[in-house]
PDB file of N, CA and C in Angstrom:
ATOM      1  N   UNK A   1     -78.229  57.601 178.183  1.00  0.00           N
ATOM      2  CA  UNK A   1     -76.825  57.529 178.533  1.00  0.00           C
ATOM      3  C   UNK A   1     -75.991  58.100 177.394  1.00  0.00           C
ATOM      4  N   UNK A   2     -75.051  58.947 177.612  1.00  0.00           N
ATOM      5  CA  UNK A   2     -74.165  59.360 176.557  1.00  0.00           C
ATOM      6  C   UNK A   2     -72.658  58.717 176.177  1.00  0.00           C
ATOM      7  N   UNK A   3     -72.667  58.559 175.433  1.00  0.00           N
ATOM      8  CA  UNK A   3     -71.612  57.879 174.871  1.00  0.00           C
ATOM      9  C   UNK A   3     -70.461  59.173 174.270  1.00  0.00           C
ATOM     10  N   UNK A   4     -69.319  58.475 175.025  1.00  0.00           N
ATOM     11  CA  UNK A   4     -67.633  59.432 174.790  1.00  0.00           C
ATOM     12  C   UNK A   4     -67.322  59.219 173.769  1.00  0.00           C
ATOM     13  N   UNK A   5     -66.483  60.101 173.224  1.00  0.00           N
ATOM     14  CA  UNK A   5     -66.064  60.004 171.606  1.00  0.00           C
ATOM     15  C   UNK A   5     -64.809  60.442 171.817  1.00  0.00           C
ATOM     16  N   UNK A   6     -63.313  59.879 171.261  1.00  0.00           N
ATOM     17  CA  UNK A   6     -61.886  60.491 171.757  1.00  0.00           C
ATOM     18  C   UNK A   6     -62.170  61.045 170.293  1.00  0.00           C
ATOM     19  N   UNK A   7     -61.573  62.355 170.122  1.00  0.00           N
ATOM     20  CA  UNK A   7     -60.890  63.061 169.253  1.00  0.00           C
ATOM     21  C   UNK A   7     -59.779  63.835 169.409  1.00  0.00           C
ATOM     22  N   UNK A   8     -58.775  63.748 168.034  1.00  0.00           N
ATOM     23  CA  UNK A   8     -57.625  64.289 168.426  1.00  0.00           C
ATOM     24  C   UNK A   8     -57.135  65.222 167.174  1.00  0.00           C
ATOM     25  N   UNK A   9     -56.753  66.459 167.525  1.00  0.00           N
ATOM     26  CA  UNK A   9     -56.332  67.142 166.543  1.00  0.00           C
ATOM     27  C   UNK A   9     -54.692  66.785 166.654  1.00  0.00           C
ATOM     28  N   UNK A  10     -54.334  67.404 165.250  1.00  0.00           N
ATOM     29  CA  UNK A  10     -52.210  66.911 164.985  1.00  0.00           C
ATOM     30  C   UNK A  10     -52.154  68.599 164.833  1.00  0.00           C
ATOM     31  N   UNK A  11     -51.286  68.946 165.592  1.00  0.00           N
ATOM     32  CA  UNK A  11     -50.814  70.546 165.701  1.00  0.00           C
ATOM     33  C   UNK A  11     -48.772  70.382 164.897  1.00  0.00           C
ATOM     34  N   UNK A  12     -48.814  71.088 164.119  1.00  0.00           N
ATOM     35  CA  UNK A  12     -46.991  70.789 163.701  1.00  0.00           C
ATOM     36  C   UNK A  12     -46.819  72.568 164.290  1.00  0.00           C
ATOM     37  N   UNK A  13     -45.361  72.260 164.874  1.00  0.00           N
ATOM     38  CA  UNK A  13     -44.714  73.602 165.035  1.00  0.00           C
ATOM     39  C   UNK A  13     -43.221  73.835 164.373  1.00  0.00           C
ATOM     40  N   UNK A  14     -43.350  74.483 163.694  1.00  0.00           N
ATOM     41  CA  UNK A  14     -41.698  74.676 163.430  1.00  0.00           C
ATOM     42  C   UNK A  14     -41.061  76.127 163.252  1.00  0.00           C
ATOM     43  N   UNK A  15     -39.825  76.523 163.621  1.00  0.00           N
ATOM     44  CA  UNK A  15     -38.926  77.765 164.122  1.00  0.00           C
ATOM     45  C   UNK A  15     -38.048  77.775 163.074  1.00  0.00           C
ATOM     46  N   UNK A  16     -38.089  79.262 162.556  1.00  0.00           N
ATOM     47  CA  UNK A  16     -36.421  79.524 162.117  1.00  0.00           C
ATOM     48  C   UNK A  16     -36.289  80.971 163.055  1.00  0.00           C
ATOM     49  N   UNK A  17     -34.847  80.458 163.020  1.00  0.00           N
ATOM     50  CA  UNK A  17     -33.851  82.009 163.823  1.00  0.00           C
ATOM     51  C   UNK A  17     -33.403  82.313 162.686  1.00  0.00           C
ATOM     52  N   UNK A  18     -33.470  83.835 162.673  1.00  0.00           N
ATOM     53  CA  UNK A  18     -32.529  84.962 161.509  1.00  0.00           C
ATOM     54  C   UNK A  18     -31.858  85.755 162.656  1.00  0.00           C
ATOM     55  N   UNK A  19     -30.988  85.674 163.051  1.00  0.00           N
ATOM     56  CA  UNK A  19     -29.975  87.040 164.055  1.00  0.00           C
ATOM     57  C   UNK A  19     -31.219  86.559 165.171  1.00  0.00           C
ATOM     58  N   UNK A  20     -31.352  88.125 165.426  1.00  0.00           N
ATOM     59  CA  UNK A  20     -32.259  88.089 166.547  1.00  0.00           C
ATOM     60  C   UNK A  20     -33.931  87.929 166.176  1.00  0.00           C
ATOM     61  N   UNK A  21     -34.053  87.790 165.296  1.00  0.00           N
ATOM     62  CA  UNK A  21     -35.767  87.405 164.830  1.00  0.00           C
ATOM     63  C   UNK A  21     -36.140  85.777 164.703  1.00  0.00           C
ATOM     64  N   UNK A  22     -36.495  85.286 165.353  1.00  0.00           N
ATOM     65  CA  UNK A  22     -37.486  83.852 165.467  1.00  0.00           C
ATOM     66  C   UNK A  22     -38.450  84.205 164.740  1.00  0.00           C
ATOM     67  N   UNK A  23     -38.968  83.212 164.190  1.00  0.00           N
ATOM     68  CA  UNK A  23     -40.313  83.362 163.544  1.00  0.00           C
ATOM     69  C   UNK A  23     -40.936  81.726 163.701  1.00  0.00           C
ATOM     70  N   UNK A  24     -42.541  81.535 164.125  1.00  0.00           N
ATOM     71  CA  UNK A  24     -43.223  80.266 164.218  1.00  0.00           C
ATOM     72  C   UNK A  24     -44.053  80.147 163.251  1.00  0.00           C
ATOM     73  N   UNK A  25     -44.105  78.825 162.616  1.00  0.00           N
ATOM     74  CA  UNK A  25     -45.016  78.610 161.471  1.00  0.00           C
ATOM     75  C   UNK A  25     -45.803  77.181 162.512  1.00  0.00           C
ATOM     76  N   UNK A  26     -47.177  77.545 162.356  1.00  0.00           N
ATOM     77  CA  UNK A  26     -48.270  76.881 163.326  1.00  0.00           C
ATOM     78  C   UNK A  26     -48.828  76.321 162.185  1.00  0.00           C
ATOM     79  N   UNK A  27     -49.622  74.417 162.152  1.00  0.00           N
ATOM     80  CA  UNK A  27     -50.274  74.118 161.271  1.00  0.00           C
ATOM     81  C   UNK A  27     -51.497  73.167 162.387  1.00  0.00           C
ATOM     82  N   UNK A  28     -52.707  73.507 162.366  1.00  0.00           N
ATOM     83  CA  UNK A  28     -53.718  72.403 163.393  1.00  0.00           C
ATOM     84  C   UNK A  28     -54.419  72.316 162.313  1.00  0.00           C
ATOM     85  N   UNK A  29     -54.787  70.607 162.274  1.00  0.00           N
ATOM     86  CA  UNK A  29     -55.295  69.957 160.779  1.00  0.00           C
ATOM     87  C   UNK A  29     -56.379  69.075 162.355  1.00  0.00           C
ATOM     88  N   UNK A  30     -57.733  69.559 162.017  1.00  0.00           N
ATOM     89  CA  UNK A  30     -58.966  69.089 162.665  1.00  0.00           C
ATOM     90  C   UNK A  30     -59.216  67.548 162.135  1.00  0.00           C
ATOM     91  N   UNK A  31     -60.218  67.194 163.474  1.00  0.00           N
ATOM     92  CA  UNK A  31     -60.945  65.836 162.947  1.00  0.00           C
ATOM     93  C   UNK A  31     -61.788  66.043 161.463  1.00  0.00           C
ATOM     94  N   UNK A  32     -62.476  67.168 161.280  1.00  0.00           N
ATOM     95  CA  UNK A  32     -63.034  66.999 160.254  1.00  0.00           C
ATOM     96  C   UNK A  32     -62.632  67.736 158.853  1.00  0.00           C
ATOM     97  N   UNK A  33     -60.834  67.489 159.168  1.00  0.00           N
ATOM     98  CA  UNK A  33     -59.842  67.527 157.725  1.00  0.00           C
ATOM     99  C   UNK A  33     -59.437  69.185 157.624  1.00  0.00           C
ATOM    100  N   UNK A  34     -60.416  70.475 158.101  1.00  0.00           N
ATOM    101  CA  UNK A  34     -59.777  71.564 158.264  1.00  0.00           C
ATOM    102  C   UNK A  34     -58.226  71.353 158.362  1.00  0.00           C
ATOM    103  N   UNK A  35     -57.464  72.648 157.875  1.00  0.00           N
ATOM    104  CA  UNK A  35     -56.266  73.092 158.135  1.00  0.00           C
ATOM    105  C   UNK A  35     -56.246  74.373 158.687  1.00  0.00           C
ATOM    106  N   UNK A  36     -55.777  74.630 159.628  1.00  0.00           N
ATOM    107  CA  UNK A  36     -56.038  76.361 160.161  1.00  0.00           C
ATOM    108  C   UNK A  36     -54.096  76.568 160.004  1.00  0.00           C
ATOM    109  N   UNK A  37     -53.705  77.607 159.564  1.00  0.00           N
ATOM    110  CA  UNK A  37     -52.217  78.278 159.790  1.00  0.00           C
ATOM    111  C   UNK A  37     -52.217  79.136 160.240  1.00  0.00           C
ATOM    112  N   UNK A  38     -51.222  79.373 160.551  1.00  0.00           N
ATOM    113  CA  UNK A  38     -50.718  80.759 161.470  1.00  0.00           C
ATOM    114  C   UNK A  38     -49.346  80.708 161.607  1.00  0.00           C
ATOM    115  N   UNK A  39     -49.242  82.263 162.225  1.00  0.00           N
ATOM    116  CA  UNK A  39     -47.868  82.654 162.179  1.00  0.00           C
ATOM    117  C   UNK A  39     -46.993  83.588 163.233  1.00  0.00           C
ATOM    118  N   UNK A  40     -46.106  83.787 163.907  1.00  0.00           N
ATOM    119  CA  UNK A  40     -45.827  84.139 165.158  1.00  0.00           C
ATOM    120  C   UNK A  40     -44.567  84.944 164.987  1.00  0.00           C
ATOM    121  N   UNK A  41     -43.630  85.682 165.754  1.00  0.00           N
ATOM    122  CA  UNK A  41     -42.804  85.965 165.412  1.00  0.00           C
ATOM    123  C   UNK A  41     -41.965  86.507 166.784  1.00  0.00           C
ATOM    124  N   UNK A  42     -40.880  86.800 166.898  1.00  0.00           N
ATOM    125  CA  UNK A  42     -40.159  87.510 168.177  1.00  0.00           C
ATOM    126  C   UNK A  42     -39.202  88.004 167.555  1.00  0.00           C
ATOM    127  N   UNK A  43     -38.635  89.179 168.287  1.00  0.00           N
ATOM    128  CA  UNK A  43     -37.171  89.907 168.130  1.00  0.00           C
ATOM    129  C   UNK A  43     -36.341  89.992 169.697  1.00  0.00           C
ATOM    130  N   UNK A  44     -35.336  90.029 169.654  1.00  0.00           N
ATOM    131  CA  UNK A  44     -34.527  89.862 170.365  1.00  0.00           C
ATOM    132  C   UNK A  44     -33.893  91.557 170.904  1.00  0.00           C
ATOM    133  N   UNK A  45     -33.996  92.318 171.561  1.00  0.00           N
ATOM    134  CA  UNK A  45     -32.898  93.505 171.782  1.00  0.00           C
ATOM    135  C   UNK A  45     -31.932  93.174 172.032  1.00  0.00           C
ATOM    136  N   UNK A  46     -30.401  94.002 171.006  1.00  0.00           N
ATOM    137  CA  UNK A  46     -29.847  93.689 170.945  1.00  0.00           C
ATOM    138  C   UNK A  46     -29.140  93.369 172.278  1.00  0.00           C
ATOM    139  N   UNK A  47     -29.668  93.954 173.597  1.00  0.00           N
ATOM    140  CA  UNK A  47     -28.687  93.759 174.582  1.00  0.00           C
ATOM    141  C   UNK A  47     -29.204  92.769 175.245  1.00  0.00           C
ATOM    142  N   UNK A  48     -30.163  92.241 174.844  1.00  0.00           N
ATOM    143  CA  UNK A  48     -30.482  90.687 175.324  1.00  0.00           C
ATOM    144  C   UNK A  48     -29.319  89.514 175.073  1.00  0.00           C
ATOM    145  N   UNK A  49     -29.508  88.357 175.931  1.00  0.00           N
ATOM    146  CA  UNK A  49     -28.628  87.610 175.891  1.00  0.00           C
ATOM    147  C   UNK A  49     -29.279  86.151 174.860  1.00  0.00           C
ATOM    148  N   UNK A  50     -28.447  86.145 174.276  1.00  0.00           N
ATOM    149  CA  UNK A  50     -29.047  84.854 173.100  1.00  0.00           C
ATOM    150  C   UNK A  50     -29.834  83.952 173.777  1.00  0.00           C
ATOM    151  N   UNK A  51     -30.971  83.742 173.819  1.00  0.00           N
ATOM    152  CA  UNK A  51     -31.613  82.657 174.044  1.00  0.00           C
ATOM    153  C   UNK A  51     -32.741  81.939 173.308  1.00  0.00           C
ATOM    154  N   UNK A  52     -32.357  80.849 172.613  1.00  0.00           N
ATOM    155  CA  UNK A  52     -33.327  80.437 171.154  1.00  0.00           C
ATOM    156  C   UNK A  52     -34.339  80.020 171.890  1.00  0.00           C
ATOM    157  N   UNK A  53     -34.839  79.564 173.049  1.00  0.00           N
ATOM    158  CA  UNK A  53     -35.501  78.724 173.207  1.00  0.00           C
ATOM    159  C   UNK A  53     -36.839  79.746 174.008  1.00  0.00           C
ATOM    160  N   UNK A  54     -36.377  80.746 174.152  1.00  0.00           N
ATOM    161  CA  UNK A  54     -36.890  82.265 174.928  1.00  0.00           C
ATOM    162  C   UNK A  54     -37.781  82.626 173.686  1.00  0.00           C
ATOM    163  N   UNK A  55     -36.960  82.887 172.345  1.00  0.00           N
ATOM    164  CA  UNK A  55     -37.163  83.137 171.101  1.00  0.00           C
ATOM    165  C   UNK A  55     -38.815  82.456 170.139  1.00  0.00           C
ATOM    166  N   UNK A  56     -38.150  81.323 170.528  1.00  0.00           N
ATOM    167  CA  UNK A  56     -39.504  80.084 170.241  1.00  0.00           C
ATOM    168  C   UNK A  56     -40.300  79.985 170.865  1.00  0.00           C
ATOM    169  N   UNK A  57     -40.200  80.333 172.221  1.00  0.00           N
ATOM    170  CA  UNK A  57     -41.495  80.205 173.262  1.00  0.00           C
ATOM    171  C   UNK A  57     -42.251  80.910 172.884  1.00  0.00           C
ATOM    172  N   UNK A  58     -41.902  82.524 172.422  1.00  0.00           N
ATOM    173  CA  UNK A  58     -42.811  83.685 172.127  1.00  0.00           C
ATOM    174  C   UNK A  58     -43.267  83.756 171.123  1.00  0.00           C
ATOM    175  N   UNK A  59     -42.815  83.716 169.616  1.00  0.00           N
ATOM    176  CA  UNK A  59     -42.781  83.278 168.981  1.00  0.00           C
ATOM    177  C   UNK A  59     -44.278  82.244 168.545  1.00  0.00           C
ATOM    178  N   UNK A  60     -43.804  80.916 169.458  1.00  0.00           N
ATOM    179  CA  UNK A  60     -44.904  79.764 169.218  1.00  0.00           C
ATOM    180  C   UNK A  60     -46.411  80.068 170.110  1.00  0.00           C
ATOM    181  N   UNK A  61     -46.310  80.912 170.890  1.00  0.00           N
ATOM    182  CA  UNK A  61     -47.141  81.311 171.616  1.00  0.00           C
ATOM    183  C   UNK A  61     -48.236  82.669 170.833  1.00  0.00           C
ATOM    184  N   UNK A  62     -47.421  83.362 170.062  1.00  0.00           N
ATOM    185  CA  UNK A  62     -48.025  84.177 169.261  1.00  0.00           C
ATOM    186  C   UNK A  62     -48.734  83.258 167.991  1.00  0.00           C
ATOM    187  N   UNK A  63     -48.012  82.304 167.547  1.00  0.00           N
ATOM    188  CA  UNK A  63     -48.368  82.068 166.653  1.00  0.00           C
ATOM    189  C   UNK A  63     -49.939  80.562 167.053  1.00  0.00           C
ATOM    190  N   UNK A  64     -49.928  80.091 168.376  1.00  0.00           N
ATOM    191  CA  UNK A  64     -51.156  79.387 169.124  1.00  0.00           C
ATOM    192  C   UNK A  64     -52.045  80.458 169.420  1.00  0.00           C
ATOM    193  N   UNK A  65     -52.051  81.678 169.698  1.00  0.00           N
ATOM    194  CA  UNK A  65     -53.019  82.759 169.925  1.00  0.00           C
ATOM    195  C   UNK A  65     -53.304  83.038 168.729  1.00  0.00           C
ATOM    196  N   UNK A  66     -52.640  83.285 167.809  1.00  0.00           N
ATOM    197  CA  UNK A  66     -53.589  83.164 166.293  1.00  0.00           C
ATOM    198  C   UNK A  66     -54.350  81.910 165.667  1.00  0.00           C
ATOM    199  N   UNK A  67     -53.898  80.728 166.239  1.00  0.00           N
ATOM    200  CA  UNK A  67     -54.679  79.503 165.999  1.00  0.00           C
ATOM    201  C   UNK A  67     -55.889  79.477 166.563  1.00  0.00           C
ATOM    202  N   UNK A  68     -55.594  79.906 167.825  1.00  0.00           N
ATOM    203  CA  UNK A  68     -57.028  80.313 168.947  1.00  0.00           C
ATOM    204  C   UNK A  68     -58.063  80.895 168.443  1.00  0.00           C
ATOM    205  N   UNK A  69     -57.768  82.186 167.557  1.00  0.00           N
ATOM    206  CA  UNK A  69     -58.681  83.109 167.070  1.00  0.00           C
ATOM    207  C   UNK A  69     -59.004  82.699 166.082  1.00  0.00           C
ATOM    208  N   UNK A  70     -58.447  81.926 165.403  1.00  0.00           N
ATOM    209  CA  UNK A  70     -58.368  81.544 163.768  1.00  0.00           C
ATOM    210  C   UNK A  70     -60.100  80.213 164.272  1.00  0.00           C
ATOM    211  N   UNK A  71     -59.673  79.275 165.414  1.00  0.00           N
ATOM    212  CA  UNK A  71     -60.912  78.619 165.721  1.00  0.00           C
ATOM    213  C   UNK A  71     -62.028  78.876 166.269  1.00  0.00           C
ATOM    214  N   UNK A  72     -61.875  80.346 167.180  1.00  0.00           N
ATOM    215  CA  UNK A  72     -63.456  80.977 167.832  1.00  0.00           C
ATOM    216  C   UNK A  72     -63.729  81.318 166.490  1.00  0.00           C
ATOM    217  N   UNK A  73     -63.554  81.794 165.405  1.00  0.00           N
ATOM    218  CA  UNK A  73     -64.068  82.452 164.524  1.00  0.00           C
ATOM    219  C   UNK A  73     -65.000  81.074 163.498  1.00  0.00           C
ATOM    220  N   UNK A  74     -63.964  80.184 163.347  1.00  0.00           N
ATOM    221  CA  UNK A  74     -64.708  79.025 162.471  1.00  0.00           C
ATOM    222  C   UNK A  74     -65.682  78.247 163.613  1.00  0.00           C
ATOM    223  N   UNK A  75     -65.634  78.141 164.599  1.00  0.00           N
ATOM    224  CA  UNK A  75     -66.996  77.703 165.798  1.00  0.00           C
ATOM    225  C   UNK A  75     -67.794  79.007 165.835  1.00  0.00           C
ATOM    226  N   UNK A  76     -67.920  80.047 165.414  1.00  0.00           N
ATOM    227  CA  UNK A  76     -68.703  81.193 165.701  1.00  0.00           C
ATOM    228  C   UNK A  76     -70.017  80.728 164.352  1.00  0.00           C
ATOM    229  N   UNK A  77     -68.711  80.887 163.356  1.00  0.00           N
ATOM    230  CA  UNK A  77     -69.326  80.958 161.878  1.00  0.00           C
ATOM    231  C   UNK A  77     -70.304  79.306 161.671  1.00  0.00           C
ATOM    232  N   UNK A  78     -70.112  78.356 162.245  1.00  0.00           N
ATOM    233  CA  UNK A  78     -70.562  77.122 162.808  1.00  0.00           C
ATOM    234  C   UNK A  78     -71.664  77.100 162.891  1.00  0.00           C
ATOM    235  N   UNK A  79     -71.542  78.054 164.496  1.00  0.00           N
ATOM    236  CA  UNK A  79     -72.865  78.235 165.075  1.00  0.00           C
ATOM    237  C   UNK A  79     -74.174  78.678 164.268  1.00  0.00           C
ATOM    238  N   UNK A  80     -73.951  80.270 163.847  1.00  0.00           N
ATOM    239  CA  UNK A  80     -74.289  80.418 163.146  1.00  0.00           C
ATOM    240  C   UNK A  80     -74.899  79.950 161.654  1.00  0.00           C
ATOM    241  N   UNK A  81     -74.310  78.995 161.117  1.00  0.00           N
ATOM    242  CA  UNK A  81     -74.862  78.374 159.796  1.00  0.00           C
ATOM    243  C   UNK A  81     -75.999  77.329 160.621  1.00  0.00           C
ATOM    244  N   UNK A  82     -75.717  77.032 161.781  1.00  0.00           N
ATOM    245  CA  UNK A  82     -76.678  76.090 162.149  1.00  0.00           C
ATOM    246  C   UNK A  82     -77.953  76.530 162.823  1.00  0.00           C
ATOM    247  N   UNK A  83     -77.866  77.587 163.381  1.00  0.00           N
ATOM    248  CA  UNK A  83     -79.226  78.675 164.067  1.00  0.00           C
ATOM    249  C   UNK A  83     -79.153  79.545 163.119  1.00  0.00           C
ATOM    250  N   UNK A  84     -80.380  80.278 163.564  1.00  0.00           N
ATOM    251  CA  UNK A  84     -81.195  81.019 162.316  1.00  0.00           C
ATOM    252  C   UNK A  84     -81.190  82.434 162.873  1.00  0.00           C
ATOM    253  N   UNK A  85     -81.110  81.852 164.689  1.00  0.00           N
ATOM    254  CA  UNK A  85     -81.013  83.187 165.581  1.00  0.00           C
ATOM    255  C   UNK A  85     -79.736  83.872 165.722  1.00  0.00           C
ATOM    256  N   UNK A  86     -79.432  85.170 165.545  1.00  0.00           N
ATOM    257  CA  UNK A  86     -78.426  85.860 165.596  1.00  0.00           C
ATOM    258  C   UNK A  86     -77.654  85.791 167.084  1.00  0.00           C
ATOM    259  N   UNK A  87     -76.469  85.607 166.408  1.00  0.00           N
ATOM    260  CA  UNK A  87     -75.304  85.143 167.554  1.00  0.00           C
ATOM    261  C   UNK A  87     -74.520  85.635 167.870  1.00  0.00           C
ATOM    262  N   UNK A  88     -73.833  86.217 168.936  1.00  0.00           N
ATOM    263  CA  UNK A  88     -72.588  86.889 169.321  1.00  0.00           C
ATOM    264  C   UNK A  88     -71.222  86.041 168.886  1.00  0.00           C
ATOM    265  N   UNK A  89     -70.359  87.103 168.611  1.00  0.00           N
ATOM    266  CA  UNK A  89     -68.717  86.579 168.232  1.00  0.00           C
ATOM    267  C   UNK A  89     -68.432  85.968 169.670  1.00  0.00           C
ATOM    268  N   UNK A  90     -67.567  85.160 169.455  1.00  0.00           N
ATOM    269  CA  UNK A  90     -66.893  84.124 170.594  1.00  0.00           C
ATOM    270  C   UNK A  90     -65.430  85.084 170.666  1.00  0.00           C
ATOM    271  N   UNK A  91     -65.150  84.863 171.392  1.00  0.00           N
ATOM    272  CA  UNK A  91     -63.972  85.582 172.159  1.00  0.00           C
ATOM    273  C   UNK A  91     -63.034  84.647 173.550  1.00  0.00           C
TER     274      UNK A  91
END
């Protein structure tokens, strides 16, 4: 019989606006104490209509797709230290 285990990672997000440039600073701190960062960013054309929250979406979304990659790579490198047999990159 297998026994469940809850684990929970703490993800922080935080935004600054400059004019029309947002920028996301991403921090996911793992169960086993890792810190992964990352970083995201958006621009605005100027004939766009102000919207911060448009800004941050993209922004925080760029900067979770680099968190993404930032973790196939440390579960790849994982794998690997633990088999001996050669392994394909995760994607």
């Amino acid at each position: 019989m297998q026994t469940q285990t809850l684990v929970g990672w703490h993800i922080e997000m935080e935004f600054r606006e400059d004019g029309p440039r947002t920028s996301a600073a991403a921090m996911l701190r793992l169960g086993d104490g890792t810190e992964l960062r990352a970083h995201g960013h958006s621009s605005r054309h100027p004939s766009d209509p102000e919207q911060l929250r448009v800004g941050e979406e993209v922004a925080g979304a760029r900067a979770l797709n680099d968190l993404a990659s930032q973790l196939l790579t440390k579960a790849h490198r994982e794998i690997q230290e633990a088999n001996p047999l050669p392994t394909h990159p995760l994607s």
